[in-house]
Structure formats: structure tokens, C-alpha cells
N, C-alpha and C. Protein backbone atom coordinates (compact mmCIF):
# COMPACT_ATOMS: atom_id res chain seq x y z
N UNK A 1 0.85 -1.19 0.00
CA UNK A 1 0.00 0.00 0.00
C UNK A 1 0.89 1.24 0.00
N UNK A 2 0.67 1.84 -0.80
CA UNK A 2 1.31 3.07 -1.13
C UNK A 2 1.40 4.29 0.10
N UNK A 3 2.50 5.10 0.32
CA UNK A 3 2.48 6.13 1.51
C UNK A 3 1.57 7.34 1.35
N UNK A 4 1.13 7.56 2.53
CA UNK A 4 -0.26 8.47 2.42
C UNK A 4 0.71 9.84 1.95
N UNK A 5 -0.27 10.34 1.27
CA UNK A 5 0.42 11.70 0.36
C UNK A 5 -0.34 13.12 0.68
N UNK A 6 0.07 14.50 0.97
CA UNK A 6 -0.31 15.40 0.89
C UNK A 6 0.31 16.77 0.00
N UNK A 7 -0.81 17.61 0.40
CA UNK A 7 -0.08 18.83 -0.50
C UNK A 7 -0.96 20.05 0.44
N UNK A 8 -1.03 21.29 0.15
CA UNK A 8 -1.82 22.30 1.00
C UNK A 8 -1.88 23.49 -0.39
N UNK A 9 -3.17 23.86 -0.24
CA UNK A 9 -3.38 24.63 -0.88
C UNK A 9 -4.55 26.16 0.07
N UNK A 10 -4.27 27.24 -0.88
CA UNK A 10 -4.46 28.61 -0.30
C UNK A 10 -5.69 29.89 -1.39
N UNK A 11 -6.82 30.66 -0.51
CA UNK A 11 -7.44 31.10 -1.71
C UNK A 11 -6.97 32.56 -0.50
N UNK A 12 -7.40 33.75 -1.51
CA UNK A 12 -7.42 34.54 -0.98
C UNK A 12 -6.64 35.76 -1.18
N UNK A 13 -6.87 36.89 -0.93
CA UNK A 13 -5.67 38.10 -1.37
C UNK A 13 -4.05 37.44 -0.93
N UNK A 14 -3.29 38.40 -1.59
CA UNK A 14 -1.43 38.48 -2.10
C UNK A 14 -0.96 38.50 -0.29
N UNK A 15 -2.01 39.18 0.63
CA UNK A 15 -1.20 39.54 1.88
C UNK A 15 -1.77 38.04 2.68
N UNK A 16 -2.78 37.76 2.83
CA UNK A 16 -3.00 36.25 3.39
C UNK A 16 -2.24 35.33 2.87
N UNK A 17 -1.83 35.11 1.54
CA UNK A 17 -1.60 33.67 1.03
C UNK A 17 -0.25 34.19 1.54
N UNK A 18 0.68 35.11 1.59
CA UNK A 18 1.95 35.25 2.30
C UNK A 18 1.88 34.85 3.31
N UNK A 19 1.03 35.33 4.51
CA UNK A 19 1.32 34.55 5.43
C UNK A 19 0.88 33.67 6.48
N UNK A 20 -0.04 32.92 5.42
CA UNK A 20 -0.72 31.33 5.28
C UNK A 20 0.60 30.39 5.03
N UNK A 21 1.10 30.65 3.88
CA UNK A 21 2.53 30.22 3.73
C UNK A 21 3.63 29.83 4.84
N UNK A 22 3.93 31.31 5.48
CA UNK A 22 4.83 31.21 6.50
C UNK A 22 4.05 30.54 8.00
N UNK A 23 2.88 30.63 7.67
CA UNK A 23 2.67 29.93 8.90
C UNK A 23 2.81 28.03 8.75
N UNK A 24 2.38 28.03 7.47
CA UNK A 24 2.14 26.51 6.92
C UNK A 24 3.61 25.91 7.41
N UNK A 25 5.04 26.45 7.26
CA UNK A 25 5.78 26.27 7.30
C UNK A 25 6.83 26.14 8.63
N UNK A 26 5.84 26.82 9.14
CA UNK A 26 5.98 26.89 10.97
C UNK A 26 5.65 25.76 11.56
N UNK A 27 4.41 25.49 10.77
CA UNK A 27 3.47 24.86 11.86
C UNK A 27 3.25 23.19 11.40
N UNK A 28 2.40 23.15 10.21
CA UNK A 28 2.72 21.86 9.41
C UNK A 28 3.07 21.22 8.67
N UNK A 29 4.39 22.03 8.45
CA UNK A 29 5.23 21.32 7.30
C UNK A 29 6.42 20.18 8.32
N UNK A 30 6.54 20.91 9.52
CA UNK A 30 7.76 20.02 10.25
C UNK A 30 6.79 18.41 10.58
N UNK A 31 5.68 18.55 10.76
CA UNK A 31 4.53 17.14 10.99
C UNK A 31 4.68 16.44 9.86
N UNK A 32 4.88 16.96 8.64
CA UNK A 32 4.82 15.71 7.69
C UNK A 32 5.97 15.39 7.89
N UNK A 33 7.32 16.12 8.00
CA UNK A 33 8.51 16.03 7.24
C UNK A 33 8.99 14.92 8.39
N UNK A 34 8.45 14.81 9.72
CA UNK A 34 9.43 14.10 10.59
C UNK A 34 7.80 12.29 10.27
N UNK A 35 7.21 12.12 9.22
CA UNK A 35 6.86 10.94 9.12
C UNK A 35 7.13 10.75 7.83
N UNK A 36 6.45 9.26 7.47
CA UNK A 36 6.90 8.59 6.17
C UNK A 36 5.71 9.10 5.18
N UNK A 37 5.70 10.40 5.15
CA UNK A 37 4.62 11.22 4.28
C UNK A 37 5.02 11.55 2.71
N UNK A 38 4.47 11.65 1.66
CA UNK A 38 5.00 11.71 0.35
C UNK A 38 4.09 13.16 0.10
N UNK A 39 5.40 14.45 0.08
CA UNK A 39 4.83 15.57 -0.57
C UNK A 39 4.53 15.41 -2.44
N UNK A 40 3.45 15.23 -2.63
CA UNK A 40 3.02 15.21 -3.97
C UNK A 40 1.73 15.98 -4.51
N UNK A 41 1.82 17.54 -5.13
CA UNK A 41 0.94 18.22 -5.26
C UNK A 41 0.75 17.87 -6.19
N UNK A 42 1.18 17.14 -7.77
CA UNK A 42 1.16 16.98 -8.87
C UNK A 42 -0.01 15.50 -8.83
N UNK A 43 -0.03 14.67 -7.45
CA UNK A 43 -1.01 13.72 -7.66
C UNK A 43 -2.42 14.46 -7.08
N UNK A 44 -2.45 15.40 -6.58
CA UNK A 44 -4.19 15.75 -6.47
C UNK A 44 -4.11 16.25 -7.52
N UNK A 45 -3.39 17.03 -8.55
CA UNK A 45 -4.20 17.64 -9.69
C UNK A 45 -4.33 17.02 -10.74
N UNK A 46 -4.27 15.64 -10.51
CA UNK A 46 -4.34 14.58 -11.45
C UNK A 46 -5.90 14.02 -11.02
N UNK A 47 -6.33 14.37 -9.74
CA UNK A 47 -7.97 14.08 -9.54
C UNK A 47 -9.29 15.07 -10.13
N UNK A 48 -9.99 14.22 -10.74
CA UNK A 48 -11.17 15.41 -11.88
C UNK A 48 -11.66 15.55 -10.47
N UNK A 49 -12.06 15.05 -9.52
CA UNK A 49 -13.04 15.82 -8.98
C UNK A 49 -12.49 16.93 -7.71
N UNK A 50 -11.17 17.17 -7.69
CA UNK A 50 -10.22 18.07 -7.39
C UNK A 50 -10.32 19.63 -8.04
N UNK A 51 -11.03 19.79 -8.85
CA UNK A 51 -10.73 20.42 -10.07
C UNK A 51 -11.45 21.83 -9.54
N UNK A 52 -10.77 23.05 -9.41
CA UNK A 52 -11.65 24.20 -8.91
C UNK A 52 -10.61 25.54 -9.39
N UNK A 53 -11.74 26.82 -9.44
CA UNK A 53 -10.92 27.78 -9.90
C UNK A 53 -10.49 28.82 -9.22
N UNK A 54 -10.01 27.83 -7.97
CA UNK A 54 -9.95 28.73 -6.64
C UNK A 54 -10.51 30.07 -6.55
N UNK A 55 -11.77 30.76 -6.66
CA UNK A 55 -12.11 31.96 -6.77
C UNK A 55 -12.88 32.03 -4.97
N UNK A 56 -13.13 33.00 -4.55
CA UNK A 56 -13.54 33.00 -3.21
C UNK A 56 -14.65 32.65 -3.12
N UNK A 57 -15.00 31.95 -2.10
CA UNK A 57 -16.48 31.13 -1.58
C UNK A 57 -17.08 31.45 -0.18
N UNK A 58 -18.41 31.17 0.16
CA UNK A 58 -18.73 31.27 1.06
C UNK A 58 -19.33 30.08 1.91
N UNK A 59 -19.70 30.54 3.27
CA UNK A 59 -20.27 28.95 3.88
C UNK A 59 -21.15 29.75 4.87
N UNK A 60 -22.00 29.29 5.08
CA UNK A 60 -23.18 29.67 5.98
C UNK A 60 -23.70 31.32 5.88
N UNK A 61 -23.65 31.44 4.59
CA UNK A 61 -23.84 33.03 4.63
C UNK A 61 -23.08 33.90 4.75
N UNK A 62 -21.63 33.78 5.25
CA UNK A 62 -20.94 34.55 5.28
C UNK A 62 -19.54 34.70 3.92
N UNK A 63 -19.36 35.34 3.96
CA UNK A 63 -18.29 36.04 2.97
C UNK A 63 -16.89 35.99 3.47
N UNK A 64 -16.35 34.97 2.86
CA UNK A 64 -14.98 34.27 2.60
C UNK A 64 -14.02 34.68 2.63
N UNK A 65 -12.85 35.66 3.85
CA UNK A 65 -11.96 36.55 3.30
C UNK A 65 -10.70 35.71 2.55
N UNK A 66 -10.37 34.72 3.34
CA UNK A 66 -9.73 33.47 2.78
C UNK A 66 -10.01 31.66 3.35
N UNK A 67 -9.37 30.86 2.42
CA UNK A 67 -9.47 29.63 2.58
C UNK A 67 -8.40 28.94 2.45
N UNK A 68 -8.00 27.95 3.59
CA UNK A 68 -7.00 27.64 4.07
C UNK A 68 -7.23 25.79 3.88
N UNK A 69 -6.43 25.39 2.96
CA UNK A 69 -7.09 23.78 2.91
C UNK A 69 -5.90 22.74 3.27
N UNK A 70 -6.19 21.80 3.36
CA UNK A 70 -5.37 20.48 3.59
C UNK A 70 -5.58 19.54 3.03
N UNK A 71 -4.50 18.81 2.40
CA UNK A 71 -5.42 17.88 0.96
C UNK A 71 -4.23 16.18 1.73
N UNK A 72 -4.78 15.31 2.22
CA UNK A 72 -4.42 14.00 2.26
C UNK A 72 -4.88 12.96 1.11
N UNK A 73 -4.18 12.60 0.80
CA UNK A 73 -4.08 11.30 -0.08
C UNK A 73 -3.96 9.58 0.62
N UNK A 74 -5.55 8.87 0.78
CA UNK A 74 -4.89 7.92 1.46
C UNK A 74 -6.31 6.21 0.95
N UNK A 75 -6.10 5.62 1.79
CA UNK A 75 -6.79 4.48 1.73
C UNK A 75 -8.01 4.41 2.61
N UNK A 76 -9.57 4.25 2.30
CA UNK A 76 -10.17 3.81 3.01
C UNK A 76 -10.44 2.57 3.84
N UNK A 77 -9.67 1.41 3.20
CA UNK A 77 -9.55 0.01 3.77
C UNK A 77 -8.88 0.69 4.66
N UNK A 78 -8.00 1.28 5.08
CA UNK A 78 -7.14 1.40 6.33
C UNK A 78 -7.90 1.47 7.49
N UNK A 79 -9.30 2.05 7.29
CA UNK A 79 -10.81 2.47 8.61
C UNK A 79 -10.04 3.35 9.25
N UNK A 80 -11.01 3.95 9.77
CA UNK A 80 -11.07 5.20 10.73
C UNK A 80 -10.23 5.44 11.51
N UNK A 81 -9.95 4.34 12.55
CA UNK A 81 -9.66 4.45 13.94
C UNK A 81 -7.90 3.52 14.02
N UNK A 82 -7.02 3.09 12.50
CA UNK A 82 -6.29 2.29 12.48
C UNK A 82 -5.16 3.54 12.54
N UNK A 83 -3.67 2.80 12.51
CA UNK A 83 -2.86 4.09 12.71
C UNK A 83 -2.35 4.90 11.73
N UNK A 84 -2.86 5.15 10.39
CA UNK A 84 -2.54 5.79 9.61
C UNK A 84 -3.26 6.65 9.12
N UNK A 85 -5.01 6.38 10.00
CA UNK A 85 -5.63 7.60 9.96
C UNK A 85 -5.78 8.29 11.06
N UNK A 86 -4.96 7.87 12.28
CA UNK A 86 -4.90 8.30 13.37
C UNK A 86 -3.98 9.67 13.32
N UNK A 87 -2.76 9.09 12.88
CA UNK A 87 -1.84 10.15 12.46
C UNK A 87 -2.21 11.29 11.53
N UNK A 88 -3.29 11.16 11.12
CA UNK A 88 -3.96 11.78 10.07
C UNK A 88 -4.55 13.19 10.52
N UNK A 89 -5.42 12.53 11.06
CA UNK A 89 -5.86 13.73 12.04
C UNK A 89 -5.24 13.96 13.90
N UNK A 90 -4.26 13.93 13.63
CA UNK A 90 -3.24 14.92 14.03
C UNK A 90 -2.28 15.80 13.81
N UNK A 91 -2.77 16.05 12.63
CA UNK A 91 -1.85 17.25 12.15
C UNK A 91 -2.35 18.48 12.96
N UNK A 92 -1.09 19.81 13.61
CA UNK A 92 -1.59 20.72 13.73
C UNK A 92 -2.30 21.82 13.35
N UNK A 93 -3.52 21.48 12.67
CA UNK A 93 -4.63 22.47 12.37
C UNK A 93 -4.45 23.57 12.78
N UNK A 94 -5.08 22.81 14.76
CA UNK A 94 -5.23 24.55 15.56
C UNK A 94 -4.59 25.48 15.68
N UNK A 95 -3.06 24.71 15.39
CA UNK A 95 -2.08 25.68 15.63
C UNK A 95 -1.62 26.74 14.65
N UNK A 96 -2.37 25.59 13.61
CA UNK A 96 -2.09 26.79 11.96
C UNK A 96 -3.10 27.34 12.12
N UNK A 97 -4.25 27.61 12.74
CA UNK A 97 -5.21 28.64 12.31
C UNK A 97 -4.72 29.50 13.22
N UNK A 98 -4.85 29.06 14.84
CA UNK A 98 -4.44 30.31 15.64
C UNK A 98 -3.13 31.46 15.08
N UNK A 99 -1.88 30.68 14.65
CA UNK A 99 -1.20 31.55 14.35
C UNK A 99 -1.59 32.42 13.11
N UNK A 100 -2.54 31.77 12.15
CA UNK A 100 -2.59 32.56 10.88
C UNK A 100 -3.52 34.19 11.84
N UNK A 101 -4.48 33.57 12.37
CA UNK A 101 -5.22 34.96 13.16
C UNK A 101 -3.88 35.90 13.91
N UNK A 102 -3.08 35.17 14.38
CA UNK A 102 -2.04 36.26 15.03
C UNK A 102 -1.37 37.41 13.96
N UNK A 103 -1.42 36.60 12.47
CA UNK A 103 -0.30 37.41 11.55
C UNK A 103 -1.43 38.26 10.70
N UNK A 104 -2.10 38.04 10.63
CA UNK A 104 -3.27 38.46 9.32
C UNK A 104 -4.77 38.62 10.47
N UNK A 105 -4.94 40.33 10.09
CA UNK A 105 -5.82 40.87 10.64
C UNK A 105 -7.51 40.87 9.95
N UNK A 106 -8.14 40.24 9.96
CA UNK A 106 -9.36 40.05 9.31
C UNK A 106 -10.02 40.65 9.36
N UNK A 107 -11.00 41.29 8.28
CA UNK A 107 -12.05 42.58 8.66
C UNK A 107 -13.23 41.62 9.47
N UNK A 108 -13.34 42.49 10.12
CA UNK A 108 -15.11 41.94 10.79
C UNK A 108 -16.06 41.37 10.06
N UNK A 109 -16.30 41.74 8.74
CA UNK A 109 -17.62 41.27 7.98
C UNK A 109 -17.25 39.92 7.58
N UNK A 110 -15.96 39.54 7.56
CA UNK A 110 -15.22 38.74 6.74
C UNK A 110 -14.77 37.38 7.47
N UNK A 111 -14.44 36.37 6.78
CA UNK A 111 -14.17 35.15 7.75
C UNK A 111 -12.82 34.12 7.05
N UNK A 112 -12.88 33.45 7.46
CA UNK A 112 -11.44 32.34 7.28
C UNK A 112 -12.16 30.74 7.06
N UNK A 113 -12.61 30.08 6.24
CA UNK A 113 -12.60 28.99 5.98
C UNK A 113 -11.58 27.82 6.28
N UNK A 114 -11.37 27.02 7.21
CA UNK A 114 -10.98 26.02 6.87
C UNK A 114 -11.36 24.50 6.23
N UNK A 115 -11.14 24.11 5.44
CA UNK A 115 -11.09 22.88 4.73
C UNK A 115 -9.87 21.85 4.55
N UNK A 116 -10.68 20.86 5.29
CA UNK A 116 -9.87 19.56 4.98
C UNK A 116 -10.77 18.36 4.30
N UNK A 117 -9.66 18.25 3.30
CA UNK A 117 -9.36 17.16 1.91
C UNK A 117 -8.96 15.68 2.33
N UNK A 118 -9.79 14.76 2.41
CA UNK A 118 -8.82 13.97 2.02
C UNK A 118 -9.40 13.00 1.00
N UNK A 119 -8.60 12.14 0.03
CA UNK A 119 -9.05 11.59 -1.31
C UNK A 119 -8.48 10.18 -0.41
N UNK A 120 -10.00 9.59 -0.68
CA UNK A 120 -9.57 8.12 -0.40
C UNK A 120 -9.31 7.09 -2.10
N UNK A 121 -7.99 6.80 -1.71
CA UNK A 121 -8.02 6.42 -3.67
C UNK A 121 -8.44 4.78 -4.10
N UNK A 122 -8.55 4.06 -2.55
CA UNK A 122 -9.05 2.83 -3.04
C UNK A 122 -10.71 2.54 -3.93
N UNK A 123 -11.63 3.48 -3.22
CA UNK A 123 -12.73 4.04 -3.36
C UNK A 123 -13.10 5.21 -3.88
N UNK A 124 -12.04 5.52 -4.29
CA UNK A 124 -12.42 7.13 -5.73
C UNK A 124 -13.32 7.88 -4.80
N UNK A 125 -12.95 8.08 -3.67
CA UNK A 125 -14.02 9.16 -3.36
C UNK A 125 -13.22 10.86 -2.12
N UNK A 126 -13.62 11.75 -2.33
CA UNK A 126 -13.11 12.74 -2.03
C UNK A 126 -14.30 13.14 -0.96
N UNK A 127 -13.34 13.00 0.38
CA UNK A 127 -14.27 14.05 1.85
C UNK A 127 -13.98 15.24 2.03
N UNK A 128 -14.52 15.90 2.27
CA UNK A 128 -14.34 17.46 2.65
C UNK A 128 -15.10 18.29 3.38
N UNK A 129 -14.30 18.25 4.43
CA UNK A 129 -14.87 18.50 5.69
C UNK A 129 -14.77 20.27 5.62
N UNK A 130 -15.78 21.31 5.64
CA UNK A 130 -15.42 22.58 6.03
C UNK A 130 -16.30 23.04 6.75
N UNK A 131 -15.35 24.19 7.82
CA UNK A 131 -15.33 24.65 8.96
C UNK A 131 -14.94 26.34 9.18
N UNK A 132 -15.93 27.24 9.88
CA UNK A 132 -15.20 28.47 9.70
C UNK A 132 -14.33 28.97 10.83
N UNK A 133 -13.28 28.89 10.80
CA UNK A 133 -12.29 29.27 11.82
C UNK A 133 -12.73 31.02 12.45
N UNK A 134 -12.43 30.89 13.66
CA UNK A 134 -12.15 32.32 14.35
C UNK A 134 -10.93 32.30 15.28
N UNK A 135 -10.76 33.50 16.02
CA UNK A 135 -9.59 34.24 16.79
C UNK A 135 -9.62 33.02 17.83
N UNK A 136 -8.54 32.34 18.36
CA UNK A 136 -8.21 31.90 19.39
C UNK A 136 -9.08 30.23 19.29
N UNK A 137 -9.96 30.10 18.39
CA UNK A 137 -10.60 28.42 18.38
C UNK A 137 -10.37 27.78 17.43
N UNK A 138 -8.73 27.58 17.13
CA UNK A 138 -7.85 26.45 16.40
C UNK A 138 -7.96 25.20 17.12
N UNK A 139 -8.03 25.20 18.44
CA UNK A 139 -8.15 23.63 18.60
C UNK A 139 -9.46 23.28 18.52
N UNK A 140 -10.30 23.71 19.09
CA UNK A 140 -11.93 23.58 18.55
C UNK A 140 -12.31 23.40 17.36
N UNK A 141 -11.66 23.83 16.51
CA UNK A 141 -12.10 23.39 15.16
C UNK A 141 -10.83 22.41 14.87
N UNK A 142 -10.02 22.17 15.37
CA UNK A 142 -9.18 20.58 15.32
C UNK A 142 -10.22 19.64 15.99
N UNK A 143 -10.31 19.70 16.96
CA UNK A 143 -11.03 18.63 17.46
C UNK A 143 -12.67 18.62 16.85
N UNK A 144 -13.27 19.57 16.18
CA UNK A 144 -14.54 19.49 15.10
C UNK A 144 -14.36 18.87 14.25
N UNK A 145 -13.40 18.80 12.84
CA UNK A 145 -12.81 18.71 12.21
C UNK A 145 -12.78 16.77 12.13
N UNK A 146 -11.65 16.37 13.29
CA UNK A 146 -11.74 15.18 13.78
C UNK A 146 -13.08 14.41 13.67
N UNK A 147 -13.73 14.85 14.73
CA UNK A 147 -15.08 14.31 14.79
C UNK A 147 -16.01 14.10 13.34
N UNK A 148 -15.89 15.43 12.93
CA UNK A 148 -16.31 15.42 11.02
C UNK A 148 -16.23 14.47 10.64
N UNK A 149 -14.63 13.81 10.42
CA UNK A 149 -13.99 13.16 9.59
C UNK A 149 -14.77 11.55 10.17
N UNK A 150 -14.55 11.82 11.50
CA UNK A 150 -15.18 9.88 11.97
C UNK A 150 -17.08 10.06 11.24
N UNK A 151 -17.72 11.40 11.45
CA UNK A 151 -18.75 11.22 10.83
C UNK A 151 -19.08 10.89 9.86
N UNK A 152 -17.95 11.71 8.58
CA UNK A 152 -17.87 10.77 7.28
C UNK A 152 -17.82 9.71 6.96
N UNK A 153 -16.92 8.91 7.71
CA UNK A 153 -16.73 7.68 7.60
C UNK A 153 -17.63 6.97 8.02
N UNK A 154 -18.42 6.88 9.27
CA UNK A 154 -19.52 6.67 9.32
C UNK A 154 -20.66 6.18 8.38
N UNK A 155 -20.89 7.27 7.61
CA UNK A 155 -22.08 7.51 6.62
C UNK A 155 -21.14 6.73 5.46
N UNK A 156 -20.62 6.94 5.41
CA UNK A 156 -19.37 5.97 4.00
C UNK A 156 -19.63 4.40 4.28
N UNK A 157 -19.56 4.45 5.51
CA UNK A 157 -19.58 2.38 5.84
C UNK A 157 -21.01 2.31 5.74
N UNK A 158 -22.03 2.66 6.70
CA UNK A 158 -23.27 2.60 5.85
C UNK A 158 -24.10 2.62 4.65
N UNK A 159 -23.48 3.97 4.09
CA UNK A 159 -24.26 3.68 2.62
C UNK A 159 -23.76 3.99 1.77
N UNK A 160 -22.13 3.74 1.90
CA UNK A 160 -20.82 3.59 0.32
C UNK A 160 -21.11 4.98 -0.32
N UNK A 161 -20.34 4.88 -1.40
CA UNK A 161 -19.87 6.24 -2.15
C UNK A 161 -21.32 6.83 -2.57
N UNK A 162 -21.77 7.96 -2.63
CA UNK A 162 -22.98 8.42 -3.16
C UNK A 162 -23.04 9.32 -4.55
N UNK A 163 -21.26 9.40 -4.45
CA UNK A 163 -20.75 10.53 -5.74
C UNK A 163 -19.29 11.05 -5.53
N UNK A 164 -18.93 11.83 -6.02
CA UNK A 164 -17.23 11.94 -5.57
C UNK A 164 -16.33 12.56 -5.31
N UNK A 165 -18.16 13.30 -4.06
CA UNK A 165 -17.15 14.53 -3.35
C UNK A 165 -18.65 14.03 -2.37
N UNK A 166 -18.17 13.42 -1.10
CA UNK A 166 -19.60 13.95 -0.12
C UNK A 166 -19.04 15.12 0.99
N UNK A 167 -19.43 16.37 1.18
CA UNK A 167 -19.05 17.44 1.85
C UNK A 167 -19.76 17.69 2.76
N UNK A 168 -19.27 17.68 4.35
CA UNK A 168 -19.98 17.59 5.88
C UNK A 168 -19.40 19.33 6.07
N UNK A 169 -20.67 20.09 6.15
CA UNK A 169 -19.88 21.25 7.28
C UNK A 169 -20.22 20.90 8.53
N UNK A 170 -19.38 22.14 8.88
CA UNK A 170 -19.52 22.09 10.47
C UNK A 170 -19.69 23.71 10.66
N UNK A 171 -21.48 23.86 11.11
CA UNK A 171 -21.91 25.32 11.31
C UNK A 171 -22.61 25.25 13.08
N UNK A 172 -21.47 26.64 13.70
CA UNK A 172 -21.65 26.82 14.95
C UNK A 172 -21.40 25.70 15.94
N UNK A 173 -20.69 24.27 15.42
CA UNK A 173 -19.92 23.73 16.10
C UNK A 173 -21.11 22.63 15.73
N UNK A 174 -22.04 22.36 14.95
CA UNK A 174 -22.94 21.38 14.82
C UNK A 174 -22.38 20.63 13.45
N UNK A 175 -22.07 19.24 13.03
CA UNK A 175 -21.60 18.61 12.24
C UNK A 175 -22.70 17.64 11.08
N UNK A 176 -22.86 18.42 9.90
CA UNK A 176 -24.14 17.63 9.02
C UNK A 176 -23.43 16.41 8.66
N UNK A 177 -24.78 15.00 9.62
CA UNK A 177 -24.53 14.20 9.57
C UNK A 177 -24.56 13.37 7.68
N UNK A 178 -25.39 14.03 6.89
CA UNK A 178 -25.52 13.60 5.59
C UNK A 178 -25.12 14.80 4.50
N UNK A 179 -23.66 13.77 3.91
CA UNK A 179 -23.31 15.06 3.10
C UNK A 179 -23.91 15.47 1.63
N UNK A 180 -23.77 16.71 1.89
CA UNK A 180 -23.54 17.17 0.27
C UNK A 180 -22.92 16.60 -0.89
N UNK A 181 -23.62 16.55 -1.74
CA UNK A 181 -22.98 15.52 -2.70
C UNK A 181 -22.96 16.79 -4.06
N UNK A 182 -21.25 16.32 -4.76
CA UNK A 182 -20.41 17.06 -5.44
C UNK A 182 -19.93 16.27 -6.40
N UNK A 183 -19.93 17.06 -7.55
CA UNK A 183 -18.81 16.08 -8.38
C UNK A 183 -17.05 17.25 -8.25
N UNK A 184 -17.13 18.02 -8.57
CA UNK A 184 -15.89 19.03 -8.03
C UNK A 184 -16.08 20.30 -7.14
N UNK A 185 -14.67 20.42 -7.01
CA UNK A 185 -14.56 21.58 -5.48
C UNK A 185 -15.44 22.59 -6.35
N UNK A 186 -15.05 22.66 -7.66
CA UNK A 186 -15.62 23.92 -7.98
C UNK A 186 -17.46 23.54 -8.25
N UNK A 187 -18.09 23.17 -8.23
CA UNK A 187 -18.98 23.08 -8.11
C UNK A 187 -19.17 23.36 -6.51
N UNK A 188 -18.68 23.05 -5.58
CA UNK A 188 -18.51 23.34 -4.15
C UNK A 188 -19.00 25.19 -4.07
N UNK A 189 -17.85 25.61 -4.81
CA UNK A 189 -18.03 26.81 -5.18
C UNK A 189 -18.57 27.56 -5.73
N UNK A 190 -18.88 26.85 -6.81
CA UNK A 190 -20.53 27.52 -7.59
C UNK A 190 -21.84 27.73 -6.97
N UNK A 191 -21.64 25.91 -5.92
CA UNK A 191 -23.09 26.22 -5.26
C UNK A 191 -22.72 27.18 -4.12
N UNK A 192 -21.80 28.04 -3.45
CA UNK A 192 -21.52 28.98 -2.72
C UNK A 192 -22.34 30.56 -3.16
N UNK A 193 -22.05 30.08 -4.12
CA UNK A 193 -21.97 31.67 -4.75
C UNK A 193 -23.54 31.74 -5.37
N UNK A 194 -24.01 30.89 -5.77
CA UNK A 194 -25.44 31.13 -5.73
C UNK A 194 -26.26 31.06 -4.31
N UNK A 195 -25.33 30.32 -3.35
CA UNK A 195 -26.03 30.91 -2.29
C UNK A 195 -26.14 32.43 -1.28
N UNK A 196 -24.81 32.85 -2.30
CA UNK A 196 -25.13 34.19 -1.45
C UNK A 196 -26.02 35.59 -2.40
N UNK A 197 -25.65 34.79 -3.37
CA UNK A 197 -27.52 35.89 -4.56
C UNK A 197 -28.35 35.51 -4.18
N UNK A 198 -28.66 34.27 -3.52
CA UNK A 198 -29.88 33.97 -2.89
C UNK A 198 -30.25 35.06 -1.67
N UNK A 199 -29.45 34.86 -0.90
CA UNK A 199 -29.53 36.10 0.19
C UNK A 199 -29.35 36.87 0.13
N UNK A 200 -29.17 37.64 -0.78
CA UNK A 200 -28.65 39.02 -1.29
C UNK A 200 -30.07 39.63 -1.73
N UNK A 201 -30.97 38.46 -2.01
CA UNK A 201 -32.23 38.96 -2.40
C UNK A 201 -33.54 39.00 -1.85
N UNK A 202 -32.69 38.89 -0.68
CA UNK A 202 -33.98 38.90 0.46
C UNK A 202 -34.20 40.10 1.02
């Protein structure tokens, strides 16, 4: 079985993705580098249902200042709770969001998306868990995040692939137990953006 693979990707103005970057590099780049992790950005963009035009999105109504993602590459035979998805979700999240809030000042109207990726490749299917980060609740949305991910799996062992993106948010700390079903991120994003002309017209 092949070594679980990641990459990280960034939306958002020239002054965030700077220092999204330097924090990425602070915080979770030393977590992969000290396991048997394979940096490979060239194999998610080899996935169609990966496929997005990174343009800004929203989630629960609110307006997207940036989006901060995490993309794993791994096996669903491995299950949930074995040690290679254990290690999985322990990467430091909280610590990359808290510090990104320390470096990059966010307007009020505006918010921080986090999203985590991961492509299970035995089963062609892509989870994506998103979550809106605030000031000081990086581990709260690590430990949301977590929980997400066992929920997915969950609904995955019950009633198998449904399409090849199922997407769980997590709004106000509550986790949708049945996901959204996607064929790409950017469709993720399309349906964003018609949801906020929707409310725009109320």
C-alpha cells in the first residue's frame, strides 16, 4: 500500500496567502517532514473531482476573506480508527489557524474557511470537511474537524460512495450528519456563490 500523500493549498488576497505560507511552514510542514509522508501536489491535480478555480467562496452566509485547505491522499480500507488515519488527524490544524489569526488581521464582515481534503483512492471518493475558523478556536475546530472526519466515515460504511465529493460542514460547532454531494470543489463553489444571490435577495 502506497504512503499516504499530501499537499496544502491557499485562496485569498497576495497579503494572506503570504502569510498562510509562513505559517504553513511553521506549523505543518515540520509534521509531515518528521513521518513517512509523500509531498506530492502533482497527484491531487491529477484528480477530476479536485478540479476548482480557486475563486472565493462562502459557507453559511458569510463572505470568505480566505481559505486555508489540507489535501491527504490515502486508503479507506485502512478504517477510521487504524494508525494511519490516526496520524492523520493529528496534524496541527489549531495551531495553523491560531497563528494565521495572530499574523493576518481580518475585517469583521469577513471570515477564514478552513477545509480539509482527504481523497480516499481505493474508493475514488473525495471528503471534505469545512469549517469556519475564528480568533483563538484552532483547537476547537481541530477537534470538530476530527469528529467530522469519523462522521464521514460513518455515513461511508453505511451507505458507500454516493458521488465523488460527499461534503460535511460544520456550522456553529454542529456537524451535518448527511453530506452534500459534489462532483468538483468547484462546483462546491458555484453552489456557494449562488447561495449568497440567494440572500442578497432577500
Amino acid at each position: 500500500m502506497p504512503s499516504a500523500r499530501y499537499t496544502f493549498g491557499f485562496h485569498g488576497s497576495m497579503h494572506l496567502l503570504r502569510h498562510a505560507g509562513e505559517v504553513q511552514a511553521e506549523t505543518v510542514e515540520p509534521f509531515f517532514e518528521n513521518g513517512d509522508w509523500l509531498y506530492d501536489p502533482d497527484y491531487f491535480e491529477q484528480i477530476p473531482a479536485l478540479f476548482e478555480r480557486r475563486q472565493q467562496t462562502a459557507l453559511a452566509g458569510l463572505e470568505i476573506a480566505g481559505v486555508v485547505v489540507g489535501f491527504i491522499g490515502t486508503w479507506f480500507a485502512k478504517k477510521i480508527l487504524d494508525e494511519v488515519y490516526e496520524r492523520t488527524l493529528k496534524r496541527p490544524i489549531g495551531a495553523q489557524l491560531d497563528k494565521l489569526f495572530e499574523k493576518v488581521e481580518i475585517p469583521a464582515e469577513k471570515t477564514i474557511e478552513y477545509r480539509d481534503v482527504i481523497y480516499l483512492e481505493d474508493i475514488d471518493l473525495v471528503v471534505v470537511i469545512r469549517a469556519i475558523a475564528s480568533k483563538d478556536a484552532g483547537q476547537a475546530i481541530q477537534n470538530q474537524v476530527m469528529q467530522a472526519h469519523r462522521v464521514a466515515y460513518s455515513y461511508i460504511e453505511q451507505h458507500g460512495r454516493k458521488g465523488p465529493i460527499h461534503c460535511h460542514k460544520i456550522i456553529d460547532g454542529s456537524i451535518t450528519a448527511v453530506p452534500e454531494l459534489f462532483s468538483t470543489l468547484e462546483e462546491i463553489n458555484q453552489h456557494d456563490r449562488s447561495q449568497i444571490r440567494l440572500l442578497g435577495r432577500r
